[in-house]
Protein backbone atom coordinates (compact mmCIF):
# COMPACT_ATOMS: atom_id res chain seq x y z
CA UNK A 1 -123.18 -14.48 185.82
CA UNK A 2 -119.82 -13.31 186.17
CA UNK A 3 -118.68 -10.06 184.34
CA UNK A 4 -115.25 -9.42 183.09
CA UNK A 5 -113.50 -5.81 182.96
CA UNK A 6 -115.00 -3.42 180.54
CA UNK A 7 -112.79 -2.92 177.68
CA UNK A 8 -112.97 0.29 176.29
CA UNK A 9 -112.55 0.50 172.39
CA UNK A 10 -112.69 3.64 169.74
CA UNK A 11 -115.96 3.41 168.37
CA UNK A 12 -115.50 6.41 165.53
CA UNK A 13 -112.58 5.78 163.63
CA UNK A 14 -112.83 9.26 161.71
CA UNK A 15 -111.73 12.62 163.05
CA UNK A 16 -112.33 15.66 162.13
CA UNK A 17 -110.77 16.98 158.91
CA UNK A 18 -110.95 13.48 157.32
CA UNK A 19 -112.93 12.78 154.11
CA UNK A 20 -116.07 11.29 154.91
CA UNK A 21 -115.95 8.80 152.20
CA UNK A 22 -113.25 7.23 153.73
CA UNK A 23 -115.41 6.70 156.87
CA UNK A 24 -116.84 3.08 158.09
CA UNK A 25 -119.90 3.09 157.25
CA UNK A 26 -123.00 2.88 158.49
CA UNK A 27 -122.84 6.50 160.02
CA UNK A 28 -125.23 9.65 159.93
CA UNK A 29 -124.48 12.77 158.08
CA UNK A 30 -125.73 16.55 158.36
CA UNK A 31 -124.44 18.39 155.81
CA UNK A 32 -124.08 21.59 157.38
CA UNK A 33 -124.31 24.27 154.27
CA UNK A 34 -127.75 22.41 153.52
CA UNK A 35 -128.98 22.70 157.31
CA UNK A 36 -128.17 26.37 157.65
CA UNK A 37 -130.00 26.83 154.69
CA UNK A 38 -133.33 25.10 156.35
CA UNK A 39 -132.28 27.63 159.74
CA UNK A 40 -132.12 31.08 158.07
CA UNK A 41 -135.18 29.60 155.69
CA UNK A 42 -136.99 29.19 158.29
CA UNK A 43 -136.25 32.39 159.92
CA UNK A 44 -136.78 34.17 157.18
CA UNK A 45 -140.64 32.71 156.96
CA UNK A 46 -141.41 33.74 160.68
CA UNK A 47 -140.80 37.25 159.33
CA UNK A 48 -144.20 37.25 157.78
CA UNK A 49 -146.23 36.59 161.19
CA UNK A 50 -144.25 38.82 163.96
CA UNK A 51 -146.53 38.18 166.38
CA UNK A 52 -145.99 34.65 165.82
CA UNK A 53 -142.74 32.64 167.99
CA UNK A 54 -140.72 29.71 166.45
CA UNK A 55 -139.92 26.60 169.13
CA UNK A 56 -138.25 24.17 166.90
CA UNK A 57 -139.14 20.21 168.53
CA UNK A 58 -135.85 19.13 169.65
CA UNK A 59 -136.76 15.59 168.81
CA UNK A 60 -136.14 15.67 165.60
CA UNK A 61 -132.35 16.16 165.92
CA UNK A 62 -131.57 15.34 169.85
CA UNK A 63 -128.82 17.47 169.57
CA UNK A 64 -128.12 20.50 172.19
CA UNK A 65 -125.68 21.78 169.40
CA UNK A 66 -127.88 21.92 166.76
CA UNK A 67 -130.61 23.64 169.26
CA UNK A 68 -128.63 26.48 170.26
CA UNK A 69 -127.95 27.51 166.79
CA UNK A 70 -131.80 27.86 166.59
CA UNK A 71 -132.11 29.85 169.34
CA UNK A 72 -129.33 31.91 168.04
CA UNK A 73 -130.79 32.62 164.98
CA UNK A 74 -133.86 33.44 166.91
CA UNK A 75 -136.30 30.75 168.26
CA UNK A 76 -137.82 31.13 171.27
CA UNK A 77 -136.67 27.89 172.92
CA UNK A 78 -137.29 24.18 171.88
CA UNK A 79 -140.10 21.45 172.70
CA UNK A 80 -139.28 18.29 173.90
CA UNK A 81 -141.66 15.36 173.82
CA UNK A 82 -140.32 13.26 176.25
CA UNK A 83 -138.40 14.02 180.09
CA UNK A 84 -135.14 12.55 179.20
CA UNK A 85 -135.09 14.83 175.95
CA UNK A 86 -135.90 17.62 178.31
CA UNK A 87 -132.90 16.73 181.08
CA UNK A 88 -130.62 16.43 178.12
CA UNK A 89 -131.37 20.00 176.92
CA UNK A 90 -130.99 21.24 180.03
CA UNK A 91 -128.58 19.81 182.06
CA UNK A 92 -126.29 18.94 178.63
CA UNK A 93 -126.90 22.29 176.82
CA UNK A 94 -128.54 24.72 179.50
CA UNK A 95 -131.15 25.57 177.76
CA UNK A 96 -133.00 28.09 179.27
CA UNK A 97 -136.74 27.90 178.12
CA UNK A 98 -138.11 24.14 177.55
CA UNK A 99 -141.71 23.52 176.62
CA UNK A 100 -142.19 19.57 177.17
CA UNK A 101 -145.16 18.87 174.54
CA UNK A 102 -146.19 15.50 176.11
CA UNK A 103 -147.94 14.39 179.24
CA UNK A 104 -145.24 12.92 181.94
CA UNK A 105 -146.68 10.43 184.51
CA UNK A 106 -145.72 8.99 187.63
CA UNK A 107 -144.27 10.54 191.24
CA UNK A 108 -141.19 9.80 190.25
CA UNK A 109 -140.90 11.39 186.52
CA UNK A 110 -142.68 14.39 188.32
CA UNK A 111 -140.07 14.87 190.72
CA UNK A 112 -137.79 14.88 188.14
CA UNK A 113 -139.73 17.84 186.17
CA UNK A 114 -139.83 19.92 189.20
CA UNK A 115 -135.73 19.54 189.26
CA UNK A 116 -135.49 20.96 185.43
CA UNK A 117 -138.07 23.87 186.85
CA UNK A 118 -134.91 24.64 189.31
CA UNK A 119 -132.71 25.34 187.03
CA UNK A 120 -134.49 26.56 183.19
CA UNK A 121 -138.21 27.86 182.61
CA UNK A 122 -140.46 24.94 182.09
CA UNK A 123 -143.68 24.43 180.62
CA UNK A 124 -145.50 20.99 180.11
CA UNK A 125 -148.48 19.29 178.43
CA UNK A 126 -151.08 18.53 181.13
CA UNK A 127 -154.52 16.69 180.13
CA UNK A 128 -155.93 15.02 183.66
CA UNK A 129 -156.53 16.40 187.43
CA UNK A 130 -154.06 13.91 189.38
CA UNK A 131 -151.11 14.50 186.72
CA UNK A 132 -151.95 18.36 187.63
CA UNK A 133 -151.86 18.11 191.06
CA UNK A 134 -148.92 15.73 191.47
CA UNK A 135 -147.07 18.66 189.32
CA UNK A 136 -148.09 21.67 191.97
CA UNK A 137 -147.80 19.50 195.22
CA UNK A 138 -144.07 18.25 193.66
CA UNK A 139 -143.94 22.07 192.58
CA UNK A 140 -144.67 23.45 196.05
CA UNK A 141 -142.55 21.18 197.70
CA UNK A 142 -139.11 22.19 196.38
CA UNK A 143 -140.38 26.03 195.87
CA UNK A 144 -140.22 25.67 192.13
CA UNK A 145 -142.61 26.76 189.52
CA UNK A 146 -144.28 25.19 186.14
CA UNK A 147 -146.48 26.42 183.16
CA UNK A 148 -149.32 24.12 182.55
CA UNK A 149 -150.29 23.58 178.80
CA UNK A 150 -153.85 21.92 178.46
CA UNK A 151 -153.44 19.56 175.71
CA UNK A 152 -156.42 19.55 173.46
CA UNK A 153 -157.48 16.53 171.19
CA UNK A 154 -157.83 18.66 167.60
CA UNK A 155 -158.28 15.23 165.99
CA UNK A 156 -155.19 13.16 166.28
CA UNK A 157 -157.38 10.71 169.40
CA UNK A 158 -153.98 10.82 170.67
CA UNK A 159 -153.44 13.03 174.12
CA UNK A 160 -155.77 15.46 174.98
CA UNK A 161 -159.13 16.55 176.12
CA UNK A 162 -162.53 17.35 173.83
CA UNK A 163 -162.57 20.71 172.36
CA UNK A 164 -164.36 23.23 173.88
CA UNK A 165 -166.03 23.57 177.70
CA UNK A 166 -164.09 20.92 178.79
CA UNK A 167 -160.93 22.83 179.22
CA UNK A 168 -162.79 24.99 181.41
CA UNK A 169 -162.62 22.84 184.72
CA UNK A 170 -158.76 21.97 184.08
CA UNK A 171 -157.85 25.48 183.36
CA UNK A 172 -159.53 26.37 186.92
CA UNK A 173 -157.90 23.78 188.79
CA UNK A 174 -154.43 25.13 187.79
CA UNK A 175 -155.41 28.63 188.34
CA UNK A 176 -156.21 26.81 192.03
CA UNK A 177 -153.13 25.20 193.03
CA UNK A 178 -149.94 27.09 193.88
CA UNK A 179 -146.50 27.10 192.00
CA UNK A 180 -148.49 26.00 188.40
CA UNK A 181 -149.32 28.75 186.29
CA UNK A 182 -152.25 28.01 183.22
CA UNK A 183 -150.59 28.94 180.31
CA UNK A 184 -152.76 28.26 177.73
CA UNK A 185 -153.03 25.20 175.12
CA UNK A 186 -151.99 23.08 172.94
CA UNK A 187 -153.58 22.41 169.18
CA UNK A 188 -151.46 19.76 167.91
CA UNK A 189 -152.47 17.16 165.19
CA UNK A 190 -149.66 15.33 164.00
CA UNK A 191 -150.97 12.85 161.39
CA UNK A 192 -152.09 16.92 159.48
CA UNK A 193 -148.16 17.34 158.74
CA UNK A 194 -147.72 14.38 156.10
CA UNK A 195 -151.71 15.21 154.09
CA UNK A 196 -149.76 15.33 150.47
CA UNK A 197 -152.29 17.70 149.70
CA UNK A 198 -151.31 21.94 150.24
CA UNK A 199 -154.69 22.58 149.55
CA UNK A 200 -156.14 19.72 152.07
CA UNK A 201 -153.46 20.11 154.99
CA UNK A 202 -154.60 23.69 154.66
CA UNK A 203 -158.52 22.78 155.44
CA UNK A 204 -157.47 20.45 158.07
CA UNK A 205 -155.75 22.98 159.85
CA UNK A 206 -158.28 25.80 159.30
CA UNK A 207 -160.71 22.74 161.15
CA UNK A 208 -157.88 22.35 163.91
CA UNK A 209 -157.90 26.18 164.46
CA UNK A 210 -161.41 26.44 164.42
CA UNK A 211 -161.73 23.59 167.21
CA UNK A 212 -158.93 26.03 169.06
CA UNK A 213 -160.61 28.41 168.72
CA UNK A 214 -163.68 27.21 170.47
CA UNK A 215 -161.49 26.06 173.07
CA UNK A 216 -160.30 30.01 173.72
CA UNK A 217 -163.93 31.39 173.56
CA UNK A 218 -164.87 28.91 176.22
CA UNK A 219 -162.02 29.70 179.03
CA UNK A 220 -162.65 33.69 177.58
CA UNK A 221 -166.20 32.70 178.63
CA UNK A 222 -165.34 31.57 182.05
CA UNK A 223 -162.80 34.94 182.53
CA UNK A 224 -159.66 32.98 181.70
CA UNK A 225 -157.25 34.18 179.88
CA UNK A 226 -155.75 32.02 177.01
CA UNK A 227 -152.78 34.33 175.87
CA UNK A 228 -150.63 31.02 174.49
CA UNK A 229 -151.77 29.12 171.67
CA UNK A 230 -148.93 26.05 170.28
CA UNK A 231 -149.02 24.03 167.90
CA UNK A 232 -148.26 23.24 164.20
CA UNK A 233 -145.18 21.49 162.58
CA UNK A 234 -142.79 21.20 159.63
CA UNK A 235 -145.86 20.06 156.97
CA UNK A 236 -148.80 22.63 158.23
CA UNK A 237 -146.69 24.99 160.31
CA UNK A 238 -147.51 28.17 157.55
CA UNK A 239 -151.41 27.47 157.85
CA UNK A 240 -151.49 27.66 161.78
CA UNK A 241 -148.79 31.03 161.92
CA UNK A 242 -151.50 32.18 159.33
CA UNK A 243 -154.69 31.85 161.24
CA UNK A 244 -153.70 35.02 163.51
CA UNK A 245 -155.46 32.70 166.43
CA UNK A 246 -151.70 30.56 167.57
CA UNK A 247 -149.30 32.42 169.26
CA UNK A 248 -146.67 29.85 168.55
CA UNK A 249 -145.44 27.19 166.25
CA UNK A 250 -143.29 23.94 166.76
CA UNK A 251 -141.65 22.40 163.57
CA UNK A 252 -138.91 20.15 163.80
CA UNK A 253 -138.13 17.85 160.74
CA UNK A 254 -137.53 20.88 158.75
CA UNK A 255 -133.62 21.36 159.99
CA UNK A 256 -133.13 17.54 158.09
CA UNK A 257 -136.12 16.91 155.99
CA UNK A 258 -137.04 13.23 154.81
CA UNK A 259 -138.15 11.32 152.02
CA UNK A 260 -141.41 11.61 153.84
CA UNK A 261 -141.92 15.07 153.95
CA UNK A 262 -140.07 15.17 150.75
CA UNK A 263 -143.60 13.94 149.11
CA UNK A 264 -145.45 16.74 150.83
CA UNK A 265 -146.47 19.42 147.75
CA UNK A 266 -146.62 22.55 148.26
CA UNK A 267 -149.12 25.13 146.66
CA UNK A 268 -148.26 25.38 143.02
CA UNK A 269 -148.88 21.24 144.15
CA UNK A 270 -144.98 20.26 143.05
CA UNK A 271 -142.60 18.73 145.22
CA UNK A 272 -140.81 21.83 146.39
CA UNK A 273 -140.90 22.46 150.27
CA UNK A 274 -138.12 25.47 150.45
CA UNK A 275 -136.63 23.48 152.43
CA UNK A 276 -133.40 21.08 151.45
CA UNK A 277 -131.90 17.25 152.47
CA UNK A 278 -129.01 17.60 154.76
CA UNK A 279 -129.35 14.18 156.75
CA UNK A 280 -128.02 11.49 154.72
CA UNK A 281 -127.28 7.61 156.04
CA UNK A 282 -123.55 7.16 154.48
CA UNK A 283 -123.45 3.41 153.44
CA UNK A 284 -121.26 0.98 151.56
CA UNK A 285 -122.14 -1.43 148.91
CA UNK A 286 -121.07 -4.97 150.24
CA UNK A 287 -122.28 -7.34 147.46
CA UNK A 288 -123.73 -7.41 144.02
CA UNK A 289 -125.51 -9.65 142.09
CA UNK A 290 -125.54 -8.44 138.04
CA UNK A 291 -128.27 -6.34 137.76
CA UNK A 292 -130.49 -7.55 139.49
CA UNK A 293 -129.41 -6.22 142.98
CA UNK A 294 -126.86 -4.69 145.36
CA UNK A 295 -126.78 -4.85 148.91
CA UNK A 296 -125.72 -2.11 151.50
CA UNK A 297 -124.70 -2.48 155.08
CA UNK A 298 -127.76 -0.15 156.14
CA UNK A 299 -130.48 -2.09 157.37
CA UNK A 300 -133.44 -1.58 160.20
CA UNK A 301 -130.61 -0.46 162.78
CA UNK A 302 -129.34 2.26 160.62
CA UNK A 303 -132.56 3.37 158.94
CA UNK A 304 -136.07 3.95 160.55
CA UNK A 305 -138.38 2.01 157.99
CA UNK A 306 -141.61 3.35 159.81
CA UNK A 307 -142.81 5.81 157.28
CA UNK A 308 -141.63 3.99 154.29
CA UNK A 309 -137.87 3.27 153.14
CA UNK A 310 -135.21 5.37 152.28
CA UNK A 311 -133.79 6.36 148.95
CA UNK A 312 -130.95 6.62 147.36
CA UNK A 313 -129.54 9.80 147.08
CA UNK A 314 -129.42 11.49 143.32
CA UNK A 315 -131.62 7.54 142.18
CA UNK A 316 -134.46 8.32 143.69
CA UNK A 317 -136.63 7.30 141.03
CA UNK A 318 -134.66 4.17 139.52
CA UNK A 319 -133.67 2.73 142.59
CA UNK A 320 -135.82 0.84 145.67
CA UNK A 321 -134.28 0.23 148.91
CA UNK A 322 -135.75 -2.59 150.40
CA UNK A 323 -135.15 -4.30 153.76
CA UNK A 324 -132.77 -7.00 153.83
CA UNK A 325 -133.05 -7.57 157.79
CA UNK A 326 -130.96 -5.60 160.81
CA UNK A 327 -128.20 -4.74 159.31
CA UNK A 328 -128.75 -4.85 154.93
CA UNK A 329 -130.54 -3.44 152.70
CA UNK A 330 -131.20 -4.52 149.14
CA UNK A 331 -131.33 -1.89 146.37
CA UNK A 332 -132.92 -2.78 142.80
CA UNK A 333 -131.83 -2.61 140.41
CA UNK A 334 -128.46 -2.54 140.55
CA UNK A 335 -127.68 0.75 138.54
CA UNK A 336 -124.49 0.31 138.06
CA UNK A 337 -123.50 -0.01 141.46
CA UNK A 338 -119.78 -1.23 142.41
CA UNK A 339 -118.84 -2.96 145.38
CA UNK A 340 -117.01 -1.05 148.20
CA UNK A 341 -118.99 2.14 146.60
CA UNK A 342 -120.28 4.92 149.27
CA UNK A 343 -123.72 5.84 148.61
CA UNK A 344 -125.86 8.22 150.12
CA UNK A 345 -129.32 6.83 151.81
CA UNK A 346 -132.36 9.66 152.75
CA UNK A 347 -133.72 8.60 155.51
CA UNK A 348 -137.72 7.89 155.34
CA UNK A 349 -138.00 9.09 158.97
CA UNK A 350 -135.41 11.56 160.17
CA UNK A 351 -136.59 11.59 163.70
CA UNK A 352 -136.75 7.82 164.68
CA UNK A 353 -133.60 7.44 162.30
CA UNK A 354 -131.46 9.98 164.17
CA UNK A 355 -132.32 7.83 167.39
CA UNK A 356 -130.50 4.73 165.87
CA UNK A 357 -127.20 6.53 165.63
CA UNK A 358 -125.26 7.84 168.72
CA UNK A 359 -123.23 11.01 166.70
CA UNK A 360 -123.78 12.70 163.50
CA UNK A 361 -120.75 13.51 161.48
CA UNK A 362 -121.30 17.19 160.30
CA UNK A 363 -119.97 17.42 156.43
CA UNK A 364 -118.70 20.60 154.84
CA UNK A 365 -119.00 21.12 150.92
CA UNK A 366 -116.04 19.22 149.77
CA UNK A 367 -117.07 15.71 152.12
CA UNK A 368 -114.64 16.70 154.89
CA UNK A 369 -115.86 16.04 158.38
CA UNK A 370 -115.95 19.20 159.98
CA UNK A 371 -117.01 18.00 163.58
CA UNK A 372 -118.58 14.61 165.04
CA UNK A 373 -121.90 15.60 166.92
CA UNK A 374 -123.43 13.91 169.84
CA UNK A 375 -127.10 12.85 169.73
CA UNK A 376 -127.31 14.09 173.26
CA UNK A 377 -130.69 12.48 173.85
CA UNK A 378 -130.75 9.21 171.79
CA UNK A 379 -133.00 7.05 174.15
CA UNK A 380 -136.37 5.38 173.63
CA UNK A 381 -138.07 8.07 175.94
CA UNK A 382 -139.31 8.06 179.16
């Protein structure tokens, strides 16, 4: 097969300045008075539990932009869940503390971890003896250093090891080997965050902590210290900062929000998180059919559709988006709807929805694009 010349063409016909409206659409929007408002909200909150840190997951916005305004405003660092997400934060954006929440397998993504330990402080999830020692013999071997997390299984039967004694060999392995460090653990359970429920994402962390807990008295047991305790996220994240056991939280959706976590209710059990929509999908209204329907050029490659559609923006409750294949969706009814219209589309999913779009365009209060952002680490993961 014979290749031609690649042609390079403009893919974003807006610049900066421009009215978003006037934009081709499909495209991804922050608006940016609505994100600082999640920031300096969420800053604000950490006030209550100083011995608490923020580390905001990165891979909810994939953005080294929006990551060092959280570590201006005063996070600790960010998480990453996979190696590329990691590379991009810190070879794009040199950040300087990365905690990689996930297991990463394999000589050759090792290597590649030791290389980021070269350059920024790195920590990273660890649940098995031959991932451990492939990390200190890589380690050793170009004179870097790593902080081990022990990933513990609070429930999720995702990563991690039982609760309790079983962290005890692990822990003394690392404390073995030379350039890994035993930091402490991880109490992660992910499916906690979207429990509609305040009151029963509230007892389902108090039974997450209490399984962490177990996990501490058993290395405390064994004269290990456990001075690092992460976990928590943008649906639970008060509960664990308010157990006075974890040293650290890790929420990431809360910069965007989604009509996911949009459903969450908080304690008075309304629909009120404190925190605000600023990612939007901007689409255009390509065809109508009466009433009945009217279709948009958002489908499945503009709009994750894993955790349940989006909505429509300001129709939320008269309007259903429903899939209409790759690239349409089909809204009923059709409220008065006119073709060529821009509507406004919240995602269902922010994170796997930000990894269908290669840029963001940040929006100011009066729909003028203010500045097109990269999503620096848009990939499927490795």
């Amino acid at each position: 097969m014979d290749f031609g010349p690649i042609e390079w063409r403009p893919k974003f016909a807006t610049k900066q300045g421009e009215n978003a409206l006037c934009a081709p659409t499909p495209f991804l929007a922050i608006k940016e008075e609505e994100m600082m408002k999640n920031m300096n909200k969420m800053m604000e909150l950490m006030k209550q539990w100083p011995n608490v840190d923020l580390r905001p997951h990165f891979k909810a916005h994939k953005s080294v932009d929006i990551a060092k305004q959280q570590i201006k405003l005063g996070a600790v660092g960010i998480c990453c869940q996979t190696l590329t997400e990691a590379e991009s934060a810190v070879y794009g954006g040199s950040i300087e503390d990365v905690f990689i929440s996930n297991e990463v397998i394999g000589v050759g993504k090792v290597k590649r971890v030791v290389q980021l330990a070269l350059k920024s402080k790195i920590s990273i999830c660890v649940d098995n003896e031959e991932n451990i020692k492939d990390l200190s013999q890589l380690a050793k071997e170009s004179n870097a250093n790593l902080d081990l997390v022990i990933e513990v299984n609070v429930g999720q039967d995702r990563c991690g090891i039982k609760p309790g004694a079983d962290v005890v060999p692990l822990a003394k392995l690392v404390e073995s080997l030379p350039n890994v460090h035993f930091k402490g653990i991880q109490a992660y359970h992910g499916w906690n965050q979207h429990v509609r429920s305040a009151a029963e994402r509230k007892e389902r962390t108090n039974t997450v902590a209490g399984l962490a807990q177990k996990t501490v008295e058993c290395l405390q047991s064994a004269n290990i210290k456990c001075p690092y305790i992460t976990g928590g996220g943008t649906g639970t994240f008060p509960y664990e900062a308010g157990t006075g056991l974890f040293t650290e939280i890790q929420p990431g959706s809360y910069v965007f929000m989604d009509a996911d976590y949009n459903r969450n209710l908080n304690e008075k059990e309304t629909f009120y998180s404190g925190f605000v929509q600023s990612l939007f999908i901007y689409t255009t209204v390509q065809s109508i059919t009466g009433d009945e329907r009217a279709v948009v050029d958002s489908g499945m490659k503009a709009a994750s559709l894993d955790s349940g559609p989006p909505l429509v923006a300001g129709k939320e409750d008269s309007v259903i988006y429903h899939s209409g294949g790759d690239e349409h969706g089909i809204l009923r009814p059709n409220d008065g709807f006119k073709v060529g219209q821009v509507i406004q589309l919240i995602p269902g999913h922010c994170d796997p929805t930000v990894n269908l779009h290669d840029v963001y365009y940040l929006i100011d209060g009066n729909e003028k694009v203010k500045a097109i952002l990269p999503v620096n680490a848009r990939d499927a993961g490795v």
